[in-house]
C-alpha atoms as a PDB file:
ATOM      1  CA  UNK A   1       0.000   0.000   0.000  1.00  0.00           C
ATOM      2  CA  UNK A   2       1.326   3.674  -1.016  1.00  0.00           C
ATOM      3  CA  UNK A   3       2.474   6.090   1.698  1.00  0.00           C
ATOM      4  CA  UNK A   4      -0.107   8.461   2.209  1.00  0.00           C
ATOM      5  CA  UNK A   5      -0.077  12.149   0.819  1.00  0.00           C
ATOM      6  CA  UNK A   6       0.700  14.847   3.440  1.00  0.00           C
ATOM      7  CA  UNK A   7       0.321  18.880   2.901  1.00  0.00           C
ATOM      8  CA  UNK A   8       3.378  20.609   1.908  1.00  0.00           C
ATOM      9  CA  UNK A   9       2.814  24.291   3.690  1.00  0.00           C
ATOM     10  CA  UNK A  10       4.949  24.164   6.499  1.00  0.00           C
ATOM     11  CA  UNK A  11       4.590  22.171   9.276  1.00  0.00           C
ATOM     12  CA  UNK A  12       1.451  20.535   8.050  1.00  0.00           C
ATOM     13  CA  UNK A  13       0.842  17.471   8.811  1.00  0.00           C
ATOM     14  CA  UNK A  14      -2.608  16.742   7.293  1.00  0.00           C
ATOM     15  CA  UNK A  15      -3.153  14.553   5.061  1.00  0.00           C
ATOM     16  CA  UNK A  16      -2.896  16.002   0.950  1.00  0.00           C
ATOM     17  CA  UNK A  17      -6.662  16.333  -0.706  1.00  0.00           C
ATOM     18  CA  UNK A  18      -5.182  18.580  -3.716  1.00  0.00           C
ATOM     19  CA  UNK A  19      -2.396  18.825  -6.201  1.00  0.00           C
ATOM     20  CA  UNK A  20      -0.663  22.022  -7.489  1.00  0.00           C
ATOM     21  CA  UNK A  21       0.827  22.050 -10.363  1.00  0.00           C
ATOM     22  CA  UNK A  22       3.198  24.348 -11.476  1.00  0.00           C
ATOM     23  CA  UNK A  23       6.592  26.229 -12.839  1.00  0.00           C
ATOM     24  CA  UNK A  24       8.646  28.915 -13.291  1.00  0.00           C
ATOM     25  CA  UNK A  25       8.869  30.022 -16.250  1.00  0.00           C
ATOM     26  CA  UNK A  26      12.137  31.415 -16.227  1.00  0.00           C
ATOM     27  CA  UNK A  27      13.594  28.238 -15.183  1.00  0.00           C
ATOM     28  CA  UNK A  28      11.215  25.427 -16.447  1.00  0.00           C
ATOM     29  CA  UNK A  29      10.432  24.222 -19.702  1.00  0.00           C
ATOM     30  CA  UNK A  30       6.639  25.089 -20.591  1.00  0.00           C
ATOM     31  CA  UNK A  31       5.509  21.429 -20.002  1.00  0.00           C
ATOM     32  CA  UNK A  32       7.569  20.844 -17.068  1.00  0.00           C
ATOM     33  CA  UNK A  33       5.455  20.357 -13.715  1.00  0.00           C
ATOM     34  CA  UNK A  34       6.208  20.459 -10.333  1.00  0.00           C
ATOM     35  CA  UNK A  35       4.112  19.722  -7.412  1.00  0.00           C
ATOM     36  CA  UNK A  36       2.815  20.900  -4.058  1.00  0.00           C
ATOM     37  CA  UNK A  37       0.185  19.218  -2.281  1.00  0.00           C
ATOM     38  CA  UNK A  38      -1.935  20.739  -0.379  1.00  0.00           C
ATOM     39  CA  UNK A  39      -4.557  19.944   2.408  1.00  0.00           C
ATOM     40  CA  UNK A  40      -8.218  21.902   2.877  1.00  0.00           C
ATOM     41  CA  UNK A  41      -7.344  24.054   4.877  1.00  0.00           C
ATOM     42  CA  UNK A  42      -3.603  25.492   3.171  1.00  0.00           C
ATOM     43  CA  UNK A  43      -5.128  24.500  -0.844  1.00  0.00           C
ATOM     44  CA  UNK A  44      -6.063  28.400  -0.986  1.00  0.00           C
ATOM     45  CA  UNK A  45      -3.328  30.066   0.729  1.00  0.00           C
ATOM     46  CA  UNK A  46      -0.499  27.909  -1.127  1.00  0.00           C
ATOM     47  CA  UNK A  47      -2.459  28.322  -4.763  1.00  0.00           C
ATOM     48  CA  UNK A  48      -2.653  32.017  -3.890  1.00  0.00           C
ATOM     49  CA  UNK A  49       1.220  32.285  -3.128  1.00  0.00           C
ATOM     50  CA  UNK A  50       2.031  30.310  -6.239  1.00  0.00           C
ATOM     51  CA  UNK A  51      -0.915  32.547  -8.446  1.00  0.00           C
ATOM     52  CA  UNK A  52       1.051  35.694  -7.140  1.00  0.00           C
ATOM     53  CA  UNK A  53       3.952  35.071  -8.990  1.00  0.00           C
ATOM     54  CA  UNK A  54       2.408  33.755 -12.088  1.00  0.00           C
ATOM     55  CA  UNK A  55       3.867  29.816 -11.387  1.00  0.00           C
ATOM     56  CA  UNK A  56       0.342  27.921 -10.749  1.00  0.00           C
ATOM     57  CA  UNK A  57      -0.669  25.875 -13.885  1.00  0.00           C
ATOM     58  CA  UNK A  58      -3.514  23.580 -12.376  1.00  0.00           C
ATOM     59  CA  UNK A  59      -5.025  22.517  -9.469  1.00  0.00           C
ATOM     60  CA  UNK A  60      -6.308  18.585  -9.351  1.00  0.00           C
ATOM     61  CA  UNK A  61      -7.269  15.882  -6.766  1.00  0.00           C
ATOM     62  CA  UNK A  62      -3.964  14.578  -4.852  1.00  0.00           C
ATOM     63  CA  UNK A  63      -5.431  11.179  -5.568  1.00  0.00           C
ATOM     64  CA  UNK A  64      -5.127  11.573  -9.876  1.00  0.00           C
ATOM     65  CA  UNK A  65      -1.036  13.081  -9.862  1.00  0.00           C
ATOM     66  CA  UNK A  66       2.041  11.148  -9.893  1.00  0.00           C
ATOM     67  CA  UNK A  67       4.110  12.488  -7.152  1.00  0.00           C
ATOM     68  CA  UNK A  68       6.732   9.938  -8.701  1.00  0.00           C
ATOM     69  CA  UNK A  69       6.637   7.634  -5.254  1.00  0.00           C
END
């Protein structure tokens, strides 16, 4: 059975309901994707840090992304 998925804001320990998927453009390739996961509670305030500086490409269920486990 796969480790489960935990929130990535900082010192979270809940477990991960979303994924955020994004880049930086001025380091990334276009397609490239990385990804934070996020629980309830920190989904807004992490997609609204990552929306401020133009790096958020999608939000989807933690449960459809390959976090490459």
């Amino acid at each position: 059975m796969s480790e489960e998925l935990r929130c990535s804001a900082k010192g979270c320990q809940e477990s991960a309901a979303w994924a955020l998927l994004w880049n930086n453009p001025k380091i990334h390739t276009p397609e490239r994707r990385k990804t934070w996961l996020a629980c309830e509670a920190h989904r807004e305030s992490l997609g609204d840090f990552l929306a401020a500086r133009n790096f958020l490409r999608e939000v989807e269920p933690a449960a459809q992304v390959d976090t490459g486990s």
